[in-house]
PDB file of N, CA and C in Angstrom:
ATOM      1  N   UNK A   1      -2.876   2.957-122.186  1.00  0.00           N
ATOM      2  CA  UNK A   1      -2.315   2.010-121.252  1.00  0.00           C
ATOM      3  C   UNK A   1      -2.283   2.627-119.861  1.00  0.00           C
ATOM      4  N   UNK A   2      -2.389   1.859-118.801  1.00  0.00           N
ATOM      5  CA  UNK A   2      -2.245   1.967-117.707  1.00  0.00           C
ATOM      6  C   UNK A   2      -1.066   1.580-116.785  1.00  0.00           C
ATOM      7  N   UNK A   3      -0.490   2.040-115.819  1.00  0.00           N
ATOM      8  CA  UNK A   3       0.277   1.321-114.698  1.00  0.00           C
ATOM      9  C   UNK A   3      -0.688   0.902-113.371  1.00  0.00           C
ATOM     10  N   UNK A   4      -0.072  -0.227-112.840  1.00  0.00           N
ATOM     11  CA  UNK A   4      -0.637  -0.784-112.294  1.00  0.00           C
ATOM     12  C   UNK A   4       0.429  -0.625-111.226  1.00  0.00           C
ATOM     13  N   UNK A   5       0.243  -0.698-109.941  1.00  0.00           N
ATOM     14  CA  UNK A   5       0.926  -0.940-108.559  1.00  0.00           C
ATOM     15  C   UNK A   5       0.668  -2.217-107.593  1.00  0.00           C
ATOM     16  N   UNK A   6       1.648  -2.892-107.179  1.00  0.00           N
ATOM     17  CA  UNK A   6       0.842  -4.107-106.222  1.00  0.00           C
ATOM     18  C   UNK A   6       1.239  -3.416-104.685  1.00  0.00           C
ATOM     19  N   UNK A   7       0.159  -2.885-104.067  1.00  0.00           N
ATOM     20  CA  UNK A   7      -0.066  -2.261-103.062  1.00  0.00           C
ATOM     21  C   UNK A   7       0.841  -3.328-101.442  1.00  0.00           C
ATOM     22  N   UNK A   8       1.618  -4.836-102.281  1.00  0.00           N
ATOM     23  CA  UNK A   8       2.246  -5.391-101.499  1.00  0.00           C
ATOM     24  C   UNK A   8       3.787  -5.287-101.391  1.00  0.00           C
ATOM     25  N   UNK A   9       4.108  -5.103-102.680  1.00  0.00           N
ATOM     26  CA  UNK A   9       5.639  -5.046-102.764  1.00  0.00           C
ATOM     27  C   UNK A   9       5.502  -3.995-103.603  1.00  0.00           C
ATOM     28  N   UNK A  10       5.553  -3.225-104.169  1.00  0.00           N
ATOM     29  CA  UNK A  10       5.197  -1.833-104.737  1.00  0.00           C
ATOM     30  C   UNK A  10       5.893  -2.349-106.345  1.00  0.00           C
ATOM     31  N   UNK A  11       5.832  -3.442-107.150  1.00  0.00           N
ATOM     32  CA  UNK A  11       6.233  -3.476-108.196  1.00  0.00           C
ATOM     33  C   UNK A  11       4.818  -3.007-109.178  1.00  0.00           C
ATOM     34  N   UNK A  12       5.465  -2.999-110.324  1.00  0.00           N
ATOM     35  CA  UNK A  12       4.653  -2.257-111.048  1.00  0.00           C
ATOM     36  C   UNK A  12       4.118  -2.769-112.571  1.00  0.00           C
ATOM     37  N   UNK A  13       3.504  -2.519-112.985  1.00  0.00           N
ATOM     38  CA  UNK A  13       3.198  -3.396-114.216  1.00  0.00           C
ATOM     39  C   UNK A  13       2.213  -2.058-115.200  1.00  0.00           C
ATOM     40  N   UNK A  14       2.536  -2.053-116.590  1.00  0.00           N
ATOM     41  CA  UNK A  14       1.412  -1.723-117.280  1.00  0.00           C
ATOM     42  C   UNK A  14       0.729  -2.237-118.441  1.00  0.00           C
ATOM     43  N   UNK A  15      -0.365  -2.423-118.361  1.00  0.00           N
ATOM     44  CA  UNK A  15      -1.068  -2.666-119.246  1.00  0.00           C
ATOM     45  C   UNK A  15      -2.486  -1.979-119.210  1.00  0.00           C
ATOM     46  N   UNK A  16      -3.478  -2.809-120.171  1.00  0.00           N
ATOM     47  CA  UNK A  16      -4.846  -2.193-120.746  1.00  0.00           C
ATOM     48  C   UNK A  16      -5.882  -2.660-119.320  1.00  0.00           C
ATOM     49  N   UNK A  17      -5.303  -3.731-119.045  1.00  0.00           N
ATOM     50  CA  UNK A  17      -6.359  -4.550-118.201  1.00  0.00           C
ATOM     51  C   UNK A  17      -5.563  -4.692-116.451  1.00  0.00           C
ATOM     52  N   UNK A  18      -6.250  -5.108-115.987  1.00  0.00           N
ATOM     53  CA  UNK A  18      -5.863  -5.120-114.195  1.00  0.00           C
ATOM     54  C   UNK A  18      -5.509  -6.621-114.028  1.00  0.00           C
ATOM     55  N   UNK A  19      -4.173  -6.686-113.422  1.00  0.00           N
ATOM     56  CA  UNK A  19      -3.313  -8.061-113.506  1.00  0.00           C
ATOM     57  C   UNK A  19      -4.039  -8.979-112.004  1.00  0.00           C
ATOM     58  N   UNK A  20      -4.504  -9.749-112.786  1.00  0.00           N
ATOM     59  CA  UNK A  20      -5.258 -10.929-111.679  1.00  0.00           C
ATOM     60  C   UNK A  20      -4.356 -11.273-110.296  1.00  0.00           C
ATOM     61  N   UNK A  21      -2.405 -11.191-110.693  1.00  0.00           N
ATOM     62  CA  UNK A  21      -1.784 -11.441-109.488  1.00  0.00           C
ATOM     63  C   UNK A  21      -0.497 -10.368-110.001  1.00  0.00           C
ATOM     64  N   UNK A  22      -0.216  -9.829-108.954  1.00  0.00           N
ATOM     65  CA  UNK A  22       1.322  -9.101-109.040  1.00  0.00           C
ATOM     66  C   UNK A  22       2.572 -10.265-109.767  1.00  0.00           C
ATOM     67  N   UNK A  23       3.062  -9.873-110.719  1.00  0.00           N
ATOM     68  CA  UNK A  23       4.211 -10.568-111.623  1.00  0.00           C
ATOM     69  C   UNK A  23       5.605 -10.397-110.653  1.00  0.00           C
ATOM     70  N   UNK A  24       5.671  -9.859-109.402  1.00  0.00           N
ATOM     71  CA  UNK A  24       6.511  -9.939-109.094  1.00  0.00           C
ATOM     72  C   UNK A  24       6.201 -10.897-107.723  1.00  0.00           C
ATOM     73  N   UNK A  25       5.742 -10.065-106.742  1.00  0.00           N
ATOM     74  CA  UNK A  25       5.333 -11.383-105.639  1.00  0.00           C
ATOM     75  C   UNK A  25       4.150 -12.686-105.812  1.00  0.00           C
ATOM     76  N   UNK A  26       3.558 -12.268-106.719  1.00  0.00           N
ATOM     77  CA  UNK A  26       2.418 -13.475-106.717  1.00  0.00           C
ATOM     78  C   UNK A  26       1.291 -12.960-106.045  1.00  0.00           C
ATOM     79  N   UNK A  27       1.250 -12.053-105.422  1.00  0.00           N
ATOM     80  CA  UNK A  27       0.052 -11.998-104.126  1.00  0.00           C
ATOM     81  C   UNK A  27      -1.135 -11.751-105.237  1.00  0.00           C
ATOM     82  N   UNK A  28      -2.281 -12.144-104.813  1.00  0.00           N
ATOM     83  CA  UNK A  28      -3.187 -12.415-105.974  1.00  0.00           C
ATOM     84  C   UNK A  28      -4.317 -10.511-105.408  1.00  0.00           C
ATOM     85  N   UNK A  29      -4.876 -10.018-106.547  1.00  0.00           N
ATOM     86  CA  UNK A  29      -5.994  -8.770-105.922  1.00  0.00           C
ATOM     87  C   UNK A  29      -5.539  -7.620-105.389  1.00  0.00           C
ATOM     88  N   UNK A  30      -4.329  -7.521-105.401  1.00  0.00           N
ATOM     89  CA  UNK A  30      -3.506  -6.503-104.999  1.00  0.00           C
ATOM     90  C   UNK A  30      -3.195  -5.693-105.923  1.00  0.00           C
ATOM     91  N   UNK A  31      -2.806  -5.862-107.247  1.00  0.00           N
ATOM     92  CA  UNK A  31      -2.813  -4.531-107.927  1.00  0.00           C
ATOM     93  C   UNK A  31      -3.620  -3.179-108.221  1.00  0.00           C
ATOM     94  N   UNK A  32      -3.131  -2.077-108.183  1.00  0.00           N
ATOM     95  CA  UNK A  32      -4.184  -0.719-107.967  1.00  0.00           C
ATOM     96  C   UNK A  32      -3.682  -0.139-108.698  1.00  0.00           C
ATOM     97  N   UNK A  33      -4.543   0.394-109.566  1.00  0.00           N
ATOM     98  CA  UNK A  33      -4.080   1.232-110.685  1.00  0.00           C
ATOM     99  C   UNK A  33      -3.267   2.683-110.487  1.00  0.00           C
ATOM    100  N   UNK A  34      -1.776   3.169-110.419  1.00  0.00           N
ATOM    101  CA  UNK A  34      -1.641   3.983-110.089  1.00  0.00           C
ATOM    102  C   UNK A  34      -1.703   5.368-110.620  1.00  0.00           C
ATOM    103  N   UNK A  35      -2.874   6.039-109.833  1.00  0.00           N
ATOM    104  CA  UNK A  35      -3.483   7.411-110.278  1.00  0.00           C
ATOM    105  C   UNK A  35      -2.164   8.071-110.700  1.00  0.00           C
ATOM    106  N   UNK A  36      -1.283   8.282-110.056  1.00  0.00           N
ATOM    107  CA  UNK A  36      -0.141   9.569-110.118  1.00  0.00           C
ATOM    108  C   UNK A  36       0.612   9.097-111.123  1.00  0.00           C
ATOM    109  N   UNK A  37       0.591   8.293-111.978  1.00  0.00           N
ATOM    110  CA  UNK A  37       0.670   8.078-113.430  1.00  0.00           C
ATOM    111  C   UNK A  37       0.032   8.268-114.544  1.00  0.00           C
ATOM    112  N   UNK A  38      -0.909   9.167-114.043  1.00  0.00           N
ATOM    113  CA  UNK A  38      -2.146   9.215-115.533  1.00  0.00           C
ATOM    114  C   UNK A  38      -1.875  10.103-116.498  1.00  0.00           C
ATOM    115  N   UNK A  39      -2.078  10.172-117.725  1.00  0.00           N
ATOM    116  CA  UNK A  39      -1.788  10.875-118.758  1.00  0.00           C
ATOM    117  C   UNK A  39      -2.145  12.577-118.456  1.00  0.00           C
ATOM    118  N   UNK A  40      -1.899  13.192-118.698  1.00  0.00           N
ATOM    119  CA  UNK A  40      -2.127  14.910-118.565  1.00  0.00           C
ATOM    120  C   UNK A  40      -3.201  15.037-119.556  1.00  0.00           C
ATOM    121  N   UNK A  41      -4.615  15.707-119.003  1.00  0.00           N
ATOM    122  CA  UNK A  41      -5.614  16.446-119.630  1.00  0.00           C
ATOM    123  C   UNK A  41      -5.877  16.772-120.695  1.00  0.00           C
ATOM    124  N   UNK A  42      -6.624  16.062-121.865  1.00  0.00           N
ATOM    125  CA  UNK A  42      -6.343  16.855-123.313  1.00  0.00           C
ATOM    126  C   UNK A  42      -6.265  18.372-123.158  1.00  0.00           C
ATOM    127  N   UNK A  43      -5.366  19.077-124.606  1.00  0.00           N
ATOM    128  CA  UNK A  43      -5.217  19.918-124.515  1.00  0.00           C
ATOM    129  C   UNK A  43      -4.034  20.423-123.497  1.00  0.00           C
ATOM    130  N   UNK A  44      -3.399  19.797-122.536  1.00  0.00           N
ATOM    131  CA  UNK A  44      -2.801  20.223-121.931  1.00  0.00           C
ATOM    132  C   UNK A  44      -1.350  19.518-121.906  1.00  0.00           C
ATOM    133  N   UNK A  45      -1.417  18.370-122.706  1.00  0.00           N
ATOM    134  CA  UNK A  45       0.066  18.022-122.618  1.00  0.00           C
ATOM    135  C   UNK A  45       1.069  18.802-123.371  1.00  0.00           C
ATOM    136  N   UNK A  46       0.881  19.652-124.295  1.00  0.00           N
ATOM    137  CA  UNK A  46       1.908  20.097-124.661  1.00  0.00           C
ATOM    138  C   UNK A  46       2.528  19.343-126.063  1.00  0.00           C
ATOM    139  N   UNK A  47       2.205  18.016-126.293  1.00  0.00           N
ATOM    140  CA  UNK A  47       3.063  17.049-127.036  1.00  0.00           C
ATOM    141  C   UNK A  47       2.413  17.333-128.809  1.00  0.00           C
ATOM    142  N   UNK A  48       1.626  18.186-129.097  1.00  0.00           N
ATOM    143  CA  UNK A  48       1.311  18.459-130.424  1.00  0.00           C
ATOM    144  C   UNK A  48      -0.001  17.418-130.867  1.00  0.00           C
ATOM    145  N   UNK A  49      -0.604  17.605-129.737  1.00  0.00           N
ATOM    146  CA  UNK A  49      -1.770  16.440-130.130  1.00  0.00           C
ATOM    147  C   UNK A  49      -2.821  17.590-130.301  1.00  0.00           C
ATOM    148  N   UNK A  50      -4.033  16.752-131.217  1.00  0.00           N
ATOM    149  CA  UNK A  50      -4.850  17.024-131.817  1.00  0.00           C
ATOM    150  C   UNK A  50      -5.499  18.106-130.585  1.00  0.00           C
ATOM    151  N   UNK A  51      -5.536  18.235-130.070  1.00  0.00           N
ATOM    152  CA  UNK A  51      -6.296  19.010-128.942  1.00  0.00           C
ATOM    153  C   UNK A  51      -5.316  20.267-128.716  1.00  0.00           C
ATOM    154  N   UNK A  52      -4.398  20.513-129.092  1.00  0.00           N
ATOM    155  CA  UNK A  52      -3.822  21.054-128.792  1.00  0.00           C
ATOM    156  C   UNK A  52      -3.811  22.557-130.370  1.00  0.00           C
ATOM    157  N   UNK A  53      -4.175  23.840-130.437  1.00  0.00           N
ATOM    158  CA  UNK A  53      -4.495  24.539-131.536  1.00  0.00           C
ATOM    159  C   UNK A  53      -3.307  25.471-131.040  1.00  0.00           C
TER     160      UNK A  53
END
């Protein structure tokens, strides 16, 4: 899953897919996927995942 940002009112949304209009203002093409939310590097999260020996 992803977060999403509406680069108009800074609300936020996540899902799989890119939201056609911000759920909070309406403004339509404005959501941007926000990078500084992305999952940490296999191998590097720490959380006991398969990548992790």
């Amino acid at each position: 899953m992803a977060l999403f940002k509406c680069e108009k009112c800074g609300a936020t949304k996540e899902g799989r897919c890119k939201p056609q209009k911000c759920p909070q203002c309406g403004e339509s093409g404005c959501m941007l996927k926000d990078e500084s939310a992305a999952p940490a590097p296999a191998g590097k999260c720490g959380g006991g995942c398969k990548a992790r020996k």
